[in-house]
Protein backbone atom coordinates (compact mmCIF):
# COMPACT_ATOMS: atom_id res chain seq x y z
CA UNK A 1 7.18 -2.55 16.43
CA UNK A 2 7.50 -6.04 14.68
CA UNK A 3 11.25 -6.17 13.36
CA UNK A 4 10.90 -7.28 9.60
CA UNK A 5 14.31 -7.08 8.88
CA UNK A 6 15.00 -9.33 5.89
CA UNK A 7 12.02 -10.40 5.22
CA UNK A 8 10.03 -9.47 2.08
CA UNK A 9 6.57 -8.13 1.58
CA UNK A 10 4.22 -8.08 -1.32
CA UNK A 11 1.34 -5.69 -1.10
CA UNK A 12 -1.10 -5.60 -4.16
CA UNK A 13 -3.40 -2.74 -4.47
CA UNK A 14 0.01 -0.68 -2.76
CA UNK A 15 -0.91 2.57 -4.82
CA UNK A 16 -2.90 4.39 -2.35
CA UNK A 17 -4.95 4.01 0.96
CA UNK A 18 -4.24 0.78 2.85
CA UNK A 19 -1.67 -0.66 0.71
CA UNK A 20 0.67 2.04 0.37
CA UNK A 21 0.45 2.84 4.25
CA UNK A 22 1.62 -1.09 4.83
CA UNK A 23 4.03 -0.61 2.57
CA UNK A 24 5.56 2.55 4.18
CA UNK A 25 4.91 0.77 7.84
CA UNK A 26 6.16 -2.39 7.00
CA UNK A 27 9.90 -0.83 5.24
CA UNK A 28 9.86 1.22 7.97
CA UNK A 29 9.88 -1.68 9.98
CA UNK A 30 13.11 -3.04 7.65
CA UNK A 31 11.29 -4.89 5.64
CA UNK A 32 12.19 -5.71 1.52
CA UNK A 33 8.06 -4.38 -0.42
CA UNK A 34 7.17 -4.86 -3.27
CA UNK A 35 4.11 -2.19 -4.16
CA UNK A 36 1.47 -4.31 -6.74
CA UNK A 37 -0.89 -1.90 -8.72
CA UNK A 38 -2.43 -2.08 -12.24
CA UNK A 39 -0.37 1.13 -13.06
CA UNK A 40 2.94 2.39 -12.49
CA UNK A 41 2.88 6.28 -11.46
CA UNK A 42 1.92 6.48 -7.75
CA UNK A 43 3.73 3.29 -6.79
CA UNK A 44 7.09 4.16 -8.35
CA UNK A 45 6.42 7.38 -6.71
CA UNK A 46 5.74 5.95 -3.53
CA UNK A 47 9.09 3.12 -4.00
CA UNK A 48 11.47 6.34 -4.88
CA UNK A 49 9.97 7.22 -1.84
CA UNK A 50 10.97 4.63 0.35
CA UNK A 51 14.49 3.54 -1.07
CA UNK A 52 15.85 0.48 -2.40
CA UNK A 53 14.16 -2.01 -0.36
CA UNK A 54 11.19 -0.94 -2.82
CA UNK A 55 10.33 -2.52 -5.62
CA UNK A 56 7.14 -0.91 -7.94
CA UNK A 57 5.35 -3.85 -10.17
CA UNK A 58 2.42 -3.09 -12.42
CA UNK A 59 -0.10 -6.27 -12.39
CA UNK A 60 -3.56 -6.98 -13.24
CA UNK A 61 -4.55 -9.70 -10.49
CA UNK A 62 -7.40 -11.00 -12.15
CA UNK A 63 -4.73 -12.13 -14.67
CA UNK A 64 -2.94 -15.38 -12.97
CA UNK A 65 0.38 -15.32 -15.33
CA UNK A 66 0.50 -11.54 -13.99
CA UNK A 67 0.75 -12.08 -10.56
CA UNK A 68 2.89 -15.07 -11.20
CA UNK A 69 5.50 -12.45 -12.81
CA UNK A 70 5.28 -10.57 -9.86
CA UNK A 71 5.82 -13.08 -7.19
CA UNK A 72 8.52 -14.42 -9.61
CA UNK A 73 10.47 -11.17 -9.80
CA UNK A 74 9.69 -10.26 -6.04
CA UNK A 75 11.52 -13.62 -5.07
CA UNK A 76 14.39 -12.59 -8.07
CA UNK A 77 15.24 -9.47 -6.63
CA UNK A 78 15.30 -10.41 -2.66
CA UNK A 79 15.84 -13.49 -2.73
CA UNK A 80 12.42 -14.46 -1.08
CA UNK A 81 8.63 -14.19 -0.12
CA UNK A 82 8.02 -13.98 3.37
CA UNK A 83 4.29 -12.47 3.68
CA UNK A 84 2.20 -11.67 0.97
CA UNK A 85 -0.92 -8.82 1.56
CA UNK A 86 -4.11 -9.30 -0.45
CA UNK A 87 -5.45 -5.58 -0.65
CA UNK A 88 -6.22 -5.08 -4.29
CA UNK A 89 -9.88 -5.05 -3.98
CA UNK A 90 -13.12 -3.06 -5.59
CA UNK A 91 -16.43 -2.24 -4.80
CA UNK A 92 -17.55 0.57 -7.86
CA UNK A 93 -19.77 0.36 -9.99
CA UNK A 94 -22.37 0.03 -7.07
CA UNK A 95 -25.99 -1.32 -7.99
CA UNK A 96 -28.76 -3.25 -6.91
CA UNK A 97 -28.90 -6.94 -8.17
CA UNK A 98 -31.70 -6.48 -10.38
CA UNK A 99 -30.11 -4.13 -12.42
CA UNK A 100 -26.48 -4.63 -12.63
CA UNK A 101 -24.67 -4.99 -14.96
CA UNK A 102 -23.15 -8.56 -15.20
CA UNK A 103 -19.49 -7.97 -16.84
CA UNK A 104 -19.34 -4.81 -14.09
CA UNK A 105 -20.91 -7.54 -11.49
CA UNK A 106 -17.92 -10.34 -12.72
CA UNK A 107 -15.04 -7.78 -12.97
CA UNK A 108 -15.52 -7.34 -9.11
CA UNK A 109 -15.53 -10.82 -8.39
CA UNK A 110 -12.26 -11.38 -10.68
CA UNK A 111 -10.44 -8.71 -8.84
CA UNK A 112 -11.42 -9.00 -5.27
CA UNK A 113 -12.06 -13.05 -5.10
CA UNK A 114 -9.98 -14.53 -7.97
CA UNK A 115 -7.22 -12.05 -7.68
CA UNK A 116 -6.95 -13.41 -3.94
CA UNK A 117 -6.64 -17.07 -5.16
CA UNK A 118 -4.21 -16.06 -7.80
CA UNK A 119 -2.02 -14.18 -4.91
CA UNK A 120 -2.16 -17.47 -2.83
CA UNK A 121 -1.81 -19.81 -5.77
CA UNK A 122 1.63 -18.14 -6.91
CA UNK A 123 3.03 -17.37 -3.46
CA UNK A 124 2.23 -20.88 -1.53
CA UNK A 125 4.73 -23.32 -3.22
CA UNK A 126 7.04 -20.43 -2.56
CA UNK A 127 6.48 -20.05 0.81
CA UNK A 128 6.06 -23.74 1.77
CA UNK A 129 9.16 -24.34 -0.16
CA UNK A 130 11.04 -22.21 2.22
CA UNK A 131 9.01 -23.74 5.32
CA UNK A 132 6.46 -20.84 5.65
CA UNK A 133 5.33 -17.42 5.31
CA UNK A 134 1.78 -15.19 6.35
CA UNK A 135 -0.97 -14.52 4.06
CA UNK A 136 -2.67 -11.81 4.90
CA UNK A 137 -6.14 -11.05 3.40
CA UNK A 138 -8.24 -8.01 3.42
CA UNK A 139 -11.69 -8.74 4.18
CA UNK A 140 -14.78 -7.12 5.39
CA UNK A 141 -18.35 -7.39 7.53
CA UNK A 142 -19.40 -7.71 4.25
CA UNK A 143 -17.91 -11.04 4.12
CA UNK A 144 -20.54 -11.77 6.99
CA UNK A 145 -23.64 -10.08 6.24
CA UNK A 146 -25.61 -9.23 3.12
CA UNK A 147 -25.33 -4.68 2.01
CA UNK A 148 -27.63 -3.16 -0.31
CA UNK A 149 -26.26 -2.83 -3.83
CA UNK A 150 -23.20 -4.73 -2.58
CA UNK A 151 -24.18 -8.25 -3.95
CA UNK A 152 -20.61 -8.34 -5.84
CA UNK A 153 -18.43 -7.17 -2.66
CA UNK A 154 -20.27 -9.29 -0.69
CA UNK A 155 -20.38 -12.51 -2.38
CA UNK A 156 -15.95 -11.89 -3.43
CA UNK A 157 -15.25 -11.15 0.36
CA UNK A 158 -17.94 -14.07 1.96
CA UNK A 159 -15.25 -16.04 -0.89
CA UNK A 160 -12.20 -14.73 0.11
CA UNK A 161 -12.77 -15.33 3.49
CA UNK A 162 -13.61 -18.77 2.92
CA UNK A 163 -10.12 -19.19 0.74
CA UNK A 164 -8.20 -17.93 3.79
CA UNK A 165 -9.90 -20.98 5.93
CA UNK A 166 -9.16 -23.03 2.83
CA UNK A 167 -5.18 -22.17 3.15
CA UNK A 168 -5.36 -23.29 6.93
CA UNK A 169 -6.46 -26.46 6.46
CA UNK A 170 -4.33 -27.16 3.71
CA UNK A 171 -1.28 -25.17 5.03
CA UNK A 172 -1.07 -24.41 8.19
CA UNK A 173 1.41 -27.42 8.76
CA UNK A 174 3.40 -26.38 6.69
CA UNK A 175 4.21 -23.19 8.04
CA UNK A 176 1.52 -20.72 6.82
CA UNK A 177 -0.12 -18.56 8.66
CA UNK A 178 -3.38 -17.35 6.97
CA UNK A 179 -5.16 -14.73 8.55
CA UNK A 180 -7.69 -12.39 7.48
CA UNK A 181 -8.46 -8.58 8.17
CA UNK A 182 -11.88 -6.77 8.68
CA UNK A 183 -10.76 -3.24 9.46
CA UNK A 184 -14.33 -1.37 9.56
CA UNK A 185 -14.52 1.59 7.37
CA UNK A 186 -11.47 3.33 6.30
CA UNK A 187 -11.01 6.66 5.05
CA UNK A 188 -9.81 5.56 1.32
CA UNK A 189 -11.23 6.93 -2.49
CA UNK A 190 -13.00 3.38 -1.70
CA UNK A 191 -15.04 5.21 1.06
CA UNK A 192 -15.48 8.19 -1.72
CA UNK A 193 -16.87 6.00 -3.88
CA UNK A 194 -19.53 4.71 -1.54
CA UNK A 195 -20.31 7.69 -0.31
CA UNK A 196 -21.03 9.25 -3.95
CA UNK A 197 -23.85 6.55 -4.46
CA UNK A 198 -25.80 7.53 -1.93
CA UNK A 199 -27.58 4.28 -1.95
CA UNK A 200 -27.34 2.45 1.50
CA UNK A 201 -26.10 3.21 5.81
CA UNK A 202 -22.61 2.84 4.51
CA UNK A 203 -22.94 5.82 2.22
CA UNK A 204 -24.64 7.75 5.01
CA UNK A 205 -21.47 8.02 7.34
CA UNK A 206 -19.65 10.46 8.54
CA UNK A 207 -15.76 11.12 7.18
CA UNK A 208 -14.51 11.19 10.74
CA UNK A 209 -16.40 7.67 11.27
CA UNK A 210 -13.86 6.26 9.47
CA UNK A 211 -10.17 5.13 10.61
CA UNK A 212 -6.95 5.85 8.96
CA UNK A 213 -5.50 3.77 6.45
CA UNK A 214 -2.26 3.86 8.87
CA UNK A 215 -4.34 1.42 11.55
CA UNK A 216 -4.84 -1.19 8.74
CA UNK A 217 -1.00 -0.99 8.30
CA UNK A 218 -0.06 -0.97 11.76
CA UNK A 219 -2.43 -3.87 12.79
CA UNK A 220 -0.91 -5.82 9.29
CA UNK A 221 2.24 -5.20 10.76
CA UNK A 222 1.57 -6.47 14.49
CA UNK A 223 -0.33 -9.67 12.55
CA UNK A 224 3.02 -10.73 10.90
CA UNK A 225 4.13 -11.21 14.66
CA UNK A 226 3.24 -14.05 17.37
CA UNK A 227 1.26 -12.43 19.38
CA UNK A 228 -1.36 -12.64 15.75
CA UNK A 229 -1.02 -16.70 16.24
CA UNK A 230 -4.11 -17.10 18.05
CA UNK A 231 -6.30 -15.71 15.07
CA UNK A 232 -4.57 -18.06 12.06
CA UNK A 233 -7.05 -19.49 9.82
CA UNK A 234 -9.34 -16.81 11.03
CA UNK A 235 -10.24 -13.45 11.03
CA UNK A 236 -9.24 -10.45 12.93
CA UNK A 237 -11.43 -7.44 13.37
CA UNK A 238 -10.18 -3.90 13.76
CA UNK A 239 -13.48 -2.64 15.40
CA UNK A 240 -12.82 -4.57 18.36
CA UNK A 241 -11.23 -2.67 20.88
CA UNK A 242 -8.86 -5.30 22.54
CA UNK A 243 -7.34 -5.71 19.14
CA UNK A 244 -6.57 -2.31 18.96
CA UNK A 245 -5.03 -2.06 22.26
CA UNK A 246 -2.82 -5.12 21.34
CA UNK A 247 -1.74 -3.27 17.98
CA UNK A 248 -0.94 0.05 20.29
CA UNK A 249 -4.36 2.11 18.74
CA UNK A 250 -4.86 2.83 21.64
């Protein structure tokens, strides 16, 4: 396991699925969290959980001055931001084009695109300040290839994807390592959501096609470590089997 001993973490989206399991993995691992979500309950549950190297911080991160407080008092209570995890992400209400709904269609694209800009906007000068840090961004096959009824998840994770090669160029010099993470499908209340529309393959899948939220964490974990170097300013996938053997899947 990667020793994270001293270093600090900030997960958003850290209330359930594959944000609280990298929070869990990476204290575990002795690292300082602090668990993002729009509401308090389940991630001061899950902090309590974990001890004082928790912190829980409610945040909307399609609000920039919101996740601006939250790096701000992340850095205020330990003293420092050494990898920040851009999980928050939605894909519900799911519709085709023609008919959404364009505040529905926008709200996804301010959560799972500008939130992700807003993460790297507030955490960079930190980070480069200090002389580096990883950024670590959720992304998806659907950042790669167009889904029915998706056209909102798709076009914020084809962004997101191309703000993480962004970061590189700009960064990378100065100590950041920005990598992304296509894990496949994971058994979250995402999948539940997808599966309830009925609409396209994704929907059709079995639950057991889908991997536990603990690989994301593990593999976010194993990313934070050198052996992840060769994939910076890039994207790892989760489906391939070599990475998985490298993360100890399997």
């Amino acid at each position: 396991m990667t020793d994270m001993t001293g270093k600090t973490v900030l997960i958003t989206g850290a209330s359930r699925g594959i944000g609280e399991s990298a929070a869990r993995i990476f204290a575990a691992a002795g690292a300082n969290v602090a668990l993002v979500a729009r509401s308090a309950g389940d991630i001061e549950r899950i902090a309590g959980e974990i001890g004082d190297q928790a912190i829980a911080l409610t945040c909307d991160v399609s609000d920039y001055a919101s996740v601006q407080s939250v790096v701000d008092v992340t850095v205020a209570k330990f003293g420092r931001l050494d990898v920040l995890i851009n999980n928050a992400g939605l894909v519900d209400p799911i519709s085709h084009l023609a008919t959404s709904d364009p505040d529905d269609w926008g709200k996804i694209i301010d959560i799972n695109l500008k939130g992700v800009y807003y993460g790297m906007r507030a955490a960079m000068p930190i980070m480069m300040a200090a002389g580096g840090g990883s950024i670590l961004t959720i992304s998806s096959g659907a950042a790669h290839g167009p889904v029915e009824a998706w056209s909102h998840y798709c076009a914020s994770k084809a962004g997101a994807n191309m703000l993480n090669r962004c970061v590189d160029k700009e960064a990378r010099d100065q100590g950041i390592r920005a990598i992304g993470l296509s894990p496949g499908t994971v058994a979250t209340q995402m999948q539940k959501e997808i599966k309830a529309s009925g609409i396209n393959p994704v929907s059709k899948l079995d639950w057991s096609d889908h991997i536990p939220p603990e690989w994301v964490g593990q593999c976010l974990l194993w990313m934070c470590s050198p052996e992840a170097d060769d994939w910076i300013g890039d994207e790892i996938s989760l489906r391939d089997e070599d990475i998985r053997r490298k993360v100890g899947l399997i």
